[in-house]
C-alpha atoms as a PDB file:
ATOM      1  CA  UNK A   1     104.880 117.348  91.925  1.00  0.00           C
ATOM      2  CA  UNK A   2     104.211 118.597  88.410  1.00  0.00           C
ATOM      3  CA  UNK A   3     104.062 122.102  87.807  1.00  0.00           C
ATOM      4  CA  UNK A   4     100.233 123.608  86.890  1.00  0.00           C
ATOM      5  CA  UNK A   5      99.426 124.938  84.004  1.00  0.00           C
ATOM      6  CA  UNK A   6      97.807 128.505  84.063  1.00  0.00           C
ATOM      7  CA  UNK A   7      94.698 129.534  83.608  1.00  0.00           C
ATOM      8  CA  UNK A   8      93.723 129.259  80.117  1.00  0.00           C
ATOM      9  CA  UNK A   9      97.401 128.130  79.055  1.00  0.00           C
ATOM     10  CA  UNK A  10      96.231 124.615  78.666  1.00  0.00           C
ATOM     11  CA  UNK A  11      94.626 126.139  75.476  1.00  0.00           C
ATOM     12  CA  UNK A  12      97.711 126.633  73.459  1.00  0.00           C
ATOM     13  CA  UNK A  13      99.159 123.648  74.942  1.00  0.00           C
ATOM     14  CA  UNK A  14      96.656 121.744  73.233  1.00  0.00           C
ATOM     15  CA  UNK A  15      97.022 123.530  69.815  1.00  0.00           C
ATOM     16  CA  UNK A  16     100.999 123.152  70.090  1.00  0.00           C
ATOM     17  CA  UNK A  17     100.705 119.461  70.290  1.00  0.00           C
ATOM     18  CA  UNK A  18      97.567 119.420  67.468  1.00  0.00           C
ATOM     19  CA  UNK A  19     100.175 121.152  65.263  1.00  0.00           C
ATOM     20  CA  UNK A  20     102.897 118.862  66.175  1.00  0.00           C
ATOM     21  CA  UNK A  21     101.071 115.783  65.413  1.00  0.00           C
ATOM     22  CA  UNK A  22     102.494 113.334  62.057  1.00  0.00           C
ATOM     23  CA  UNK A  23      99.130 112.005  60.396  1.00  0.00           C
ATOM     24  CA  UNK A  24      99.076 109.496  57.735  1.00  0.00           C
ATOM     25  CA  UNK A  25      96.307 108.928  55.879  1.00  0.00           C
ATOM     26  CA  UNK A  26      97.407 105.782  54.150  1.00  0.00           C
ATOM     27  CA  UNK A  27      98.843 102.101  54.967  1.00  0.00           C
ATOM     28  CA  UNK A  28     101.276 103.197  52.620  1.00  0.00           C
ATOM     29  CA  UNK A  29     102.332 106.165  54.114  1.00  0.00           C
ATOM     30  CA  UNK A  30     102.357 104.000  57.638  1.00  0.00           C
ATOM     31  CA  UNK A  31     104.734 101.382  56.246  1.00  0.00           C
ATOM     32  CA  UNK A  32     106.729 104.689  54.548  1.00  0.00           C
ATOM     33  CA  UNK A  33     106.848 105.943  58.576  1.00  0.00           C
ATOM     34  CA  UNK A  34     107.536 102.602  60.556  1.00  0.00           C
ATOM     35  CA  UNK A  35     110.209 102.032  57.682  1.00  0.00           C
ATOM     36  CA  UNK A  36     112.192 105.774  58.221  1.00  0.00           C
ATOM     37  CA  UNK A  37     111.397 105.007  62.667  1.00  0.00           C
ATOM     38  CA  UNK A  38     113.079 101.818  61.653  1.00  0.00           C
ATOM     39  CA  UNK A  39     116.835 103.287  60.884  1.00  0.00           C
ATOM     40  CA  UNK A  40     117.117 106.104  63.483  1.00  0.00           C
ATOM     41  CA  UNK A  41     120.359 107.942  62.655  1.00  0.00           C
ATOM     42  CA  UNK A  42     120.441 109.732  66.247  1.00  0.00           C
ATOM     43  CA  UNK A  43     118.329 109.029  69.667  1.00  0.00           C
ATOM     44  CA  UNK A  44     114.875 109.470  68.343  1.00  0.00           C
ATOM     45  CA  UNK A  45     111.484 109.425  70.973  1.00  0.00           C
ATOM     46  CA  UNK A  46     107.981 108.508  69.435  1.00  0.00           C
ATOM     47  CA  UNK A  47     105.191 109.165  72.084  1.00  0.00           C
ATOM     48  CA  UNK A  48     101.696 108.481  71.207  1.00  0.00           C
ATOM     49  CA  UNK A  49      98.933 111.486  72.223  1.00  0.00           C
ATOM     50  CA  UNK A  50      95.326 110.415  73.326  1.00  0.00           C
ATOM     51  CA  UNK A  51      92.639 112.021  75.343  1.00  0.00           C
ATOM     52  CA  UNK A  52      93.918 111.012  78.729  1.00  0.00           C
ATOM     53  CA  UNK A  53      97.107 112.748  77.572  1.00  0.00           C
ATOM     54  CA  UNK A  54      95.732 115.943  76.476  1.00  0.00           C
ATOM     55  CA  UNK A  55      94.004 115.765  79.724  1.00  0.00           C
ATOM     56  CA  UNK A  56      97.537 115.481  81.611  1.00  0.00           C
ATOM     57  CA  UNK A  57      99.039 117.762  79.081  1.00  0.00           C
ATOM     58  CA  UNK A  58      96.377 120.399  80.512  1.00  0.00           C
ATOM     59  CA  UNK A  59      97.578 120.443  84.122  1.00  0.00           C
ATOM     60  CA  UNK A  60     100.853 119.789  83.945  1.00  0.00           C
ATOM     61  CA  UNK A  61     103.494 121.885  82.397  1.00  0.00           C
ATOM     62  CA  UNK A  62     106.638 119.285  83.087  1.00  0.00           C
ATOM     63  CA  UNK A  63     104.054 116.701  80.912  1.00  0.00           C
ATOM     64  CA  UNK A  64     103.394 118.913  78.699  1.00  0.00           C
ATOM     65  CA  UNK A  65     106.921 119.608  78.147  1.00  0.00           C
ATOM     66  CA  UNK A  66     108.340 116.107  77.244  1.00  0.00           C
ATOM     67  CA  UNK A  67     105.730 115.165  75.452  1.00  0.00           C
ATOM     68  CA  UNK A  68     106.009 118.333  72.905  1.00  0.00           C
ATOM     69  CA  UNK A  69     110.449 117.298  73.507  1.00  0.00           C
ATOM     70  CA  UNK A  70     109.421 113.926  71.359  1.00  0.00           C
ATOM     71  CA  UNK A  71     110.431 113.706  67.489  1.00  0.00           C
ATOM     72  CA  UNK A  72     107.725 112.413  66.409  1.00  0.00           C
ATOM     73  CA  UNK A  73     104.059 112.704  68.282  1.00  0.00           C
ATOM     74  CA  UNK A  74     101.480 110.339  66.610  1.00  0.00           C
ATOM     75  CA  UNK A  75      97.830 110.078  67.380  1.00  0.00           C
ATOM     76  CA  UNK A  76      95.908 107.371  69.319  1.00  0.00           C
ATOM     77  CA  UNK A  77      91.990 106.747  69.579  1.00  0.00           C
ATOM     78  CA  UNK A  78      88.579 108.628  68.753  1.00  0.00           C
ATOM     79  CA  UNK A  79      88.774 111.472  71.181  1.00  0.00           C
ATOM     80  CA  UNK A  80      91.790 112.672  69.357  1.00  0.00           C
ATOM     81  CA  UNK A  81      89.971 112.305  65.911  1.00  0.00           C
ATOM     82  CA  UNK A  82      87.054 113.937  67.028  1.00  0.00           C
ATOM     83  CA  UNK A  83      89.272 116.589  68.244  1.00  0.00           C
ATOM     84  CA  UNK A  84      91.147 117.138  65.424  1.00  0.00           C
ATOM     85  CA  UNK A  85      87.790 117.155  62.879  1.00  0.00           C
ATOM     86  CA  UNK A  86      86.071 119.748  65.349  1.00  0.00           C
ATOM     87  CA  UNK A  87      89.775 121.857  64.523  1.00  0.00           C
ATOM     88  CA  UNK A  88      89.024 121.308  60.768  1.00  0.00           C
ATOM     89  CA  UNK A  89      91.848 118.976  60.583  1.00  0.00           C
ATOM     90  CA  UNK A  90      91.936 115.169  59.198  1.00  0.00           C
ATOM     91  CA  UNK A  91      92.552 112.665  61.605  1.00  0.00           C
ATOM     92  CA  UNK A  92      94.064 110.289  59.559  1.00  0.00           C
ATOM     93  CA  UNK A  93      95.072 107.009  60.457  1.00  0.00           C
ATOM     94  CA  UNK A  94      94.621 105.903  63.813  1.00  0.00           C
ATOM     95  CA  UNK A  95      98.478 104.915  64.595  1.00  0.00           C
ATOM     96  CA  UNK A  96      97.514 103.761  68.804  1.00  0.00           C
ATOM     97  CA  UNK A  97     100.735 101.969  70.048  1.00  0.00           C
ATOM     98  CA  UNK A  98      99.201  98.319  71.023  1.00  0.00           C
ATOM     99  CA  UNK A  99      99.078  97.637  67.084  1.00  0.00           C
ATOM    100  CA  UNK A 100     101.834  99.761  66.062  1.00  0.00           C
ATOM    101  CA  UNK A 101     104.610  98.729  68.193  1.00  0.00           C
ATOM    102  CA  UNK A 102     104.450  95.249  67.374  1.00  0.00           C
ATOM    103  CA  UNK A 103     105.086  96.396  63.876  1.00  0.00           C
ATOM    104  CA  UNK A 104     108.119  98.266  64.932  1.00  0.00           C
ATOM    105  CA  UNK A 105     109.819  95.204  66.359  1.00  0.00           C
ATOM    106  CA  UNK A 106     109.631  92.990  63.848  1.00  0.00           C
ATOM    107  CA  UNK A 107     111.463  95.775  61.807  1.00  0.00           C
ATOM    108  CA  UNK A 108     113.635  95.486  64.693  1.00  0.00           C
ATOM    109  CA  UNK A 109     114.365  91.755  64.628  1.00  0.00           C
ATOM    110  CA  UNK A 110     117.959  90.338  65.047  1.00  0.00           C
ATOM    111  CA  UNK A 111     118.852  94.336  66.663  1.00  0.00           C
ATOM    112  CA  UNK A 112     119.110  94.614  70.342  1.00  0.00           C
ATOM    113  CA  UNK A 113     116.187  95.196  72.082  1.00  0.00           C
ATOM    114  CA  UNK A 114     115.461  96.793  75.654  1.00  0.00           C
ATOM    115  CA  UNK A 115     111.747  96.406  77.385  1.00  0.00           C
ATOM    116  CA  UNK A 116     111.773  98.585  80.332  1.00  0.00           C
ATOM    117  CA  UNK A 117     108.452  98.724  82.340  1.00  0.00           C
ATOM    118  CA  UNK A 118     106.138  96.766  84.082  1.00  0.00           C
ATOM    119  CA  UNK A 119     106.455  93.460  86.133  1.00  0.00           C
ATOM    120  CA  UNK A 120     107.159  90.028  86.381  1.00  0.00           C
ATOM    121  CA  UNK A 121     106.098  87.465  85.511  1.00  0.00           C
ATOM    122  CA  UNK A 122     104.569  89.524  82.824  1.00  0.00           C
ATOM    123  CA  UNK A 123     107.885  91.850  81.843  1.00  0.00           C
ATOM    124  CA  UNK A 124     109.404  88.026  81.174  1.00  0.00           C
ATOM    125  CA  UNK A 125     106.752  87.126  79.201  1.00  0.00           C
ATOM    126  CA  UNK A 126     106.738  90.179  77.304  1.00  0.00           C
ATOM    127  CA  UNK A 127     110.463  89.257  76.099  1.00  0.00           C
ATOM    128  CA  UNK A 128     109.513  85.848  75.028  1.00  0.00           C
ATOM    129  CA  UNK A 129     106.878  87.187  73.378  1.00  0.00           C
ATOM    130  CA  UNK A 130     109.366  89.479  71.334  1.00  0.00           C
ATOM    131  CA  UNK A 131     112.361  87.092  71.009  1.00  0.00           C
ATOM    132  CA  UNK A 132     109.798  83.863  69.560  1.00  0.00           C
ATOM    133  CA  UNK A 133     107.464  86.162  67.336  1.00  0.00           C
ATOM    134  CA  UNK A 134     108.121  89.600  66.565  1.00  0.00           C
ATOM    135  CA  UNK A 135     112.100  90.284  66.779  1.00  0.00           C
ATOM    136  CA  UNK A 136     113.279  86.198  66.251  1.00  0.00           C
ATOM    137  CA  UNK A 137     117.085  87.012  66.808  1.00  0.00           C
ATOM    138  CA  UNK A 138     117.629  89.887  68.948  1.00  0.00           C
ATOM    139  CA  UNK A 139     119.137  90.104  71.956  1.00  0.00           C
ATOM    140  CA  UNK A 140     116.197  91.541  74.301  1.00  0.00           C
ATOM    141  CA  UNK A 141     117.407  93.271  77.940  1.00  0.00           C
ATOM    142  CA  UNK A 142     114.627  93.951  80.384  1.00  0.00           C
ATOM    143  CA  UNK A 143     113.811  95.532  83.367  1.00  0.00           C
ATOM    144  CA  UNK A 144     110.920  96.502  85.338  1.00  0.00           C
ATOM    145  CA  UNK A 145     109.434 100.019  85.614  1.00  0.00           C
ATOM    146  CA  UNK A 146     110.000 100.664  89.489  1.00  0.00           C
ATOM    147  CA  UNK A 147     113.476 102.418  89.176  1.00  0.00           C
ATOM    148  CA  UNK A 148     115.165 105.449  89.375  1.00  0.00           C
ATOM    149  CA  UNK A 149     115.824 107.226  85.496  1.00  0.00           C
ATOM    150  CA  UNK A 150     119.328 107.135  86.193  1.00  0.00           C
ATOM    151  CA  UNK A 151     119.178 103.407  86.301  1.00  0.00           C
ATOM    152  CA  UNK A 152     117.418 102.822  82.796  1.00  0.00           C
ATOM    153  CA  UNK A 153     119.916 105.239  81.685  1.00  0.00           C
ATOM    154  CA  UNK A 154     122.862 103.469  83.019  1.00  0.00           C
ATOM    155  CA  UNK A 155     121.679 100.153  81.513  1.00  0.00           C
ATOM    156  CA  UNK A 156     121.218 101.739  77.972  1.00  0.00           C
ATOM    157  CA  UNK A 157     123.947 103.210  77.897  1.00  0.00           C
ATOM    158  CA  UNK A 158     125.705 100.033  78.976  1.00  0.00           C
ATOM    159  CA  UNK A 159     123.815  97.809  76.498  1.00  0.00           C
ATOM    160  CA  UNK A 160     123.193 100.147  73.528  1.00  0.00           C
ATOM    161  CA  UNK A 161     119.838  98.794  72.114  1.00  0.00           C
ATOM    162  CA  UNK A 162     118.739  99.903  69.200  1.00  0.00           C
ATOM    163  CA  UNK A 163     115.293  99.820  70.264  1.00  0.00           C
ATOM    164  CA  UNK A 164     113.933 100.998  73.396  1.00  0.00           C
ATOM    165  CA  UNK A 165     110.407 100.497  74.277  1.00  0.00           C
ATOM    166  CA  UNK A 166     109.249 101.945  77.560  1.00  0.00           C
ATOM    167  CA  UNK A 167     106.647 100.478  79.276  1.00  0.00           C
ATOM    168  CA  UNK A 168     105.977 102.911  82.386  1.00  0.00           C
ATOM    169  CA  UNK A 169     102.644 104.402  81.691  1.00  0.00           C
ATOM    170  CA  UNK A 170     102.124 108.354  81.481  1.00  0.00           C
ATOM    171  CA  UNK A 171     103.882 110.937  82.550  1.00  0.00           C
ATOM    172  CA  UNK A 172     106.818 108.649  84.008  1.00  0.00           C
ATOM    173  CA  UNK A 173     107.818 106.918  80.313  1.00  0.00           C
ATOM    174  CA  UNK A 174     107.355 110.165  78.212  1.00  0.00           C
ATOM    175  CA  UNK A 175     110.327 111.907  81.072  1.00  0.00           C
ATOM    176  CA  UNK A 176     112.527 108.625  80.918  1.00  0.00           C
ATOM    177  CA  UNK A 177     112.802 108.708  77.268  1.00  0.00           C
ATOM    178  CA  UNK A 178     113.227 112.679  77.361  1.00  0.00           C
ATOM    179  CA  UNK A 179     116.315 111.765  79.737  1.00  0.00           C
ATOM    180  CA  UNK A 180     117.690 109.140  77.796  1.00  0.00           C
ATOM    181  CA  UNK A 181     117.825 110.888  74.294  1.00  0.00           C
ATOM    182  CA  UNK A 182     119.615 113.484  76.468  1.00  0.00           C
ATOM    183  CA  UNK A 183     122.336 111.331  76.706  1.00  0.00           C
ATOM    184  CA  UNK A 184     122.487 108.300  74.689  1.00  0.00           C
ATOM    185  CA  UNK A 185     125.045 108.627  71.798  1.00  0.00           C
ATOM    186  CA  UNK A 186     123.990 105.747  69.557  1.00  0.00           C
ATOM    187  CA  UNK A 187     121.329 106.022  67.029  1.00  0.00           C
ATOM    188  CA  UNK A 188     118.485 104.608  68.535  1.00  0.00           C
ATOM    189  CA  UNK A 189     114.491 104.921  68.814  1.00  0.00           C
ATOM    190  CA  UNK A 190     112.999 105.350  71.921  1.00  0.00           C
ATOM    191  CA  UNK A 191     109.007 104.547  72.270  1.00  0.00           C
ATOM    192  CA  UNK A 192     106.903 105.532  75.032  1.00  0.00           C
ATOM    193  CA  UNK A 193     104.679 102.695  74.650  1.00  0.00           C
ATOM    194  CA  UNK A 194     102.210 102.719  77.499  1.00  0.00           C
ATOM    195  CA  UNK A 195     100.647  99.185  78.716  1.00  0.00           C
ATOM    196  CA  UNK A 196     102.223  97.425  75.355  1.00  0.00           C
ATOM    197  CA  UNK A 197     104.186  95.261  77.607  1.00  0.00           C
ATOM    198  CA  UNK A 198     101.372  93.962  79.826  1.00  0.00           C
ATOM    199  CA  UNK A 199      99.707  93.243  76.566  1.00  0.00           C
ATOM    200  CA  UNK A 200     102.625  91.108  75.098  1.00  0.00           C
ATOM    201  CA  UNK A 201     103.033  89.567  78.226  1.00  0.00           C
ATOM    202  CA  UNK A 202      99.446  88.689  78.717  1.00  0.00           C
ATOM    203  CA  UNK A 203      98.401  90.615  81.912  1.00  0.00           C
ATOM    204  CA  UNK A 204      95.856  92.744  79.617  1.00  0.00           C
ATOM    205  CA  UNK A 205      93.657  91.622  76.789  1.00  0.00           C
ATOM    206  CA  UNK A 206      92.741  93.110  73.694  1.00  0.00           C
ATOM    207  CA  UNK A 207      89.223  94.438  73.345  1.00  0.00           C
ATOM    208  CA  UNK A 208      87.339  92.768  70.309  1.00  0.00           C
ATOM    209  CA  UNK A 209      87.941  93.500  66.903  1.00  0.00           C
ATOM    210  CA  UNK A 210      84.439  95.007  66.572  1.00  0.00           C
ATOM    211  CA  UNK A 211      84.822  97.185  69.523  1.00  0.00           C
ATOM    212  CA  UNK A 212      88.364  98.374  68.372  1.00  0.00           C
ATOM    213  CA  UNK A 213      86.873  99.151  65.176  1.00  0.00           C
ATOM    214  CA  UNK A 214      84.514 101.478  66.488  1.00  0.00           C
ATOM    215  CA  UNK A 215      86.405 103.136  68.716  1.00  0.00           C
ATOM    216  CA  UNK A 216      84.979 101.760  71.769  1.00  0.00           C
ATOM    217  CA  UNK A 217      88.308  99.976  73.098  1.00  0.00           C
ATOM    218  CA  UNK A 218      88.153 101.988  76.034  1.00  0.00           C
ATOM    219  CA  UNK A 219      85.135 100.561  77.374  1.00  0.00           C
ATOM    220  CA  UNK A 220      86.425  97.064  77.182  1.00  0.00           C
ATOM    221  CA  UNK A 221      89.902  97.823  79.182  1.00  0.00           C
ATOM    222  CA  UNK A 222      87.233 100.092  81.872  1.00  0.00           C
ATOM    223  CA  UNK A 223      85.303  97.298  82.443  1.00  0.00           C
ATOM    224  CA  UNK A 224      88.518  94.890  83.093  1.00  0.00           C
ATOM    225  CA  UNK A 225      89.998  97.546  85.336  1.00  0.00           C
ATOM    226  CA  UNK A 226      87.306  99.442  86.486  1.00  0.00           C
ATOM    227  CA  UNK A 227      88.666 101.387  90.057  1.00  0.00           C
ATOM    228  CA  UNK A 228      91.691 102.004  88.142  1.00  0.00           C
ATOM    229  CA  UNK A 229      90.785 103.854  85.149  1.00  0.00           C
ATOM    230  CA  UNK A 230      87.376 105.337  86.577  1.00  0.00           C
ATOM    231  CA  UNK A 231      89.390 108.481  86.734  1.00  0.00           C
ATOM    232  CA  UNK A 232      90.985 108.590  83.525  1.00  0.00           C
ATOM    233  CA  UNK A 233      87.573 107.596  81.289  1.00  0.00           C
ATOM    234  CA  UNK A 234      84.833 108.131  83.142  1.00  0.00           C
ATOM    235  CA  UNK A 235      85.513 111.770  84.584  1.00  0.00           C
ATOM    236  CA  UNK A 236      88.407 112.531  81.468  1.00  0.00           C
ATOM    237  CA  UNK A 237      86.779 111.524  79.024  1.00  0.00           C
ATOM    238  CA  UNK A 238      83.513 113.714  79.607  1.00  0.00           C
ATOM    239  CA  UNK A 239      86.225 116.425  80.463  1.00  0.00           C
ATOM    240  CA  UNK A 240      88.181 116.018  77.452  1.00  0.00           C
ATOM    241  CA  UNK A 241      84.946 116.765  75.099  1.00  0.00           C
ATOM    242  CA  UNK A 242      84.345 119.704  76.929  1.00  0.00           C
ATOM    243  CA  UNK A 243      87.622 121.058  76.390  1.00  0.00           C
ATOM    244  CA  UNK A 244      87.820 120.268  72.763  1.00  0.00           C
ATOM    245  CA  UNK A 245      84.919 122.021  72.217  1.00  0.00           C
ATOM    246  CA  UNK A 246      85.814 124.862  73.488  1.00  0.00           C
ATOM    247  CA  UNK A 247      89.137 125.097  71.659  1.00  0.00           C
ATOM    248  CA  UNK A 248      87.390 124.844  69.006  1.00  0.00           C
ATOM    249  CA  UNK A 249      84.833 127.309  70.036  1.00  0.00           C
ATOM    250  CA  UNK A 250      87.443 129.945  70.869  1.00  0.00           C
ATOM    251  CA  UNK A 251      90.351 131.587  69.571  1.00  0.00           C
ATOM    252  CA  UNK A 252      92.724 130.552  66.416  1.00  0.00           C
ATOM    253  CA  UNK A 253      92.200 127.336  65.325  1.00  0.00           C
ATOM    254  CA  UNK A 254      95.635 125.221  64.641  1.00  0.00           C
ATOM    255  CA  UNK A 255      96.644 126.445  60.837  1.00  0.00           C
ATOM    256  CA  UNK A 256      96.274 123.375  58.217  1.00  0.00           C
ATOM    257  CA  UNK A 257      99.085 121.112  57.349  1.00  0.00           C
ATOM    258  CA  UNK A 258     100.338 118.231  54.965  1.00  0.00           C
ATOM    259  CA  UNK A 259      98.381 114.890  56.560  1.00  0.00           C
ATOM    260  CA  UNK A 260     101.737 113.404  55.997  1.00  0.00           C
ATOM    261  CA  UNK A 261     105.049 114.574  57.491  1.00  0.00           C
ATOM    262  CA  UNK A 262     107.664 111.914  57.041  1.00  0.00           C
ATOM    263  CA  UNK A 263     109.668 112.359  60.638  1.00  0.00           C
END
């Protein structure tokens, strides 16, 4: 069971991860930080932060703790822009994983690859994907997301990919990838990549360009999956408002920082 957060410790939570966040506020400073995420030169975890997240990150300390553990924190969606402009902060860019990732593996291509999460028949169709498209070249191991850490540890440590993506959904991917940068010892980056390989492998759709453009994506994956993520949009999101406004509301607000940190 994770471990609750106190009362009213959720608050600097929330403002440690703010302040942890790398922004860009450029395609040129996104191609600058896929290129440097590109040639790891130790075990490196990116984790993507978005309102359901924060949520999480608010009741649970062990969460809270491997997400803030990851080298480089990026964030995903509207709630976390209107967040960050009620802090006085710019958002920048909004670097969500479904469009970034697939822009990491091609970087990736003719490296070994390792896709650990989800199912068959989609988790196989999620490496042909990779191997035909985006990373033409690479040896790609998989397995699905059902086992014990110690297993996707064994296997990378066995197989030494250069790129791990982790497919497990939150908080089970963001401890995984804590675990194995604990003790991998090749250079080697390590995403926490949510439902990326149900969308490569075609068990989830993309919303519309029109809807992703506004921000709205949300609605489109709640209305395909609607007793599933009831919880996490329909009572978090109305939950994760409130609680933005009242950090904002209340006590020191995160201090200002460079939009762009190069990780």
């Amino acid at each position: 069971m994770p471990l609750a957060v106190e009362a009213c410790g959720w608050q600097g939570h929330w403002r440690q991860l703010v302040r942890g966040l790398v922004r860009v506020d450029s395609e040129r400073a996104e191609r600058k930080l896929l290129d440097n995420l590109a040639q790891p030169g130790r075990p490196t975890v990116l984790a993507f932060v978005n309102a359901h997240a924060m949520n999480s990150a608010a009741t649970s300390r062990e969460f809270f703790e491997a997400l803030r553990s990851a080298d480089v924190v990026l964030r995903d969606g509207s709630g976390m822009a209107l967040l960050l402009k009620l802090l006085n902060m710019a958002p920048g860019l909004n670097l969500n994983g479904t469009d970034l990732i697939p822009k990491l593996l091609r970087r990736f291509a003719g490296r070994p690859i390792a896709l650990f999460g989800t199912e068959d028949p989609w988790l196989s169709q999620a490496r042909a994907t990779v191997t035909a498209t985006l990373a033409p070249g690479s040896p790609c191991v998989i397995e699905h997301g059902f086992l014990p850490t110690a297993d996707y540890v064994r296997l990378a440590c066995a197989q030494a990919p250069a790129l791990i993506v982790l497919g497990m959904g939150m908080p089970r991917q963001e401890q995984v990838a804590r675990e194995l940068r604990a003790t991998l010892d090749h250079p080697c980056l390590i995403v926490c990549g949510g439902a990326i390989l149900d969308f490569l492998g075609g068990k989830t759709s993309r919303a519309p360009r029109w809807m992703r453009g506004a921000g709205v994506e949300w609605l489109y994956r709640l209305g395909l999956e609607p007793r599933r993520l009831f919880r996490r949009y329909v009572v978090g999101n109305p939950l994760f408002v409130a609680r933005a406004l009242k950090l904002a509301l209340g006590g020191t607000k995160p201090a200002r920082g460079p939009l762009s940190r190069t990780p």
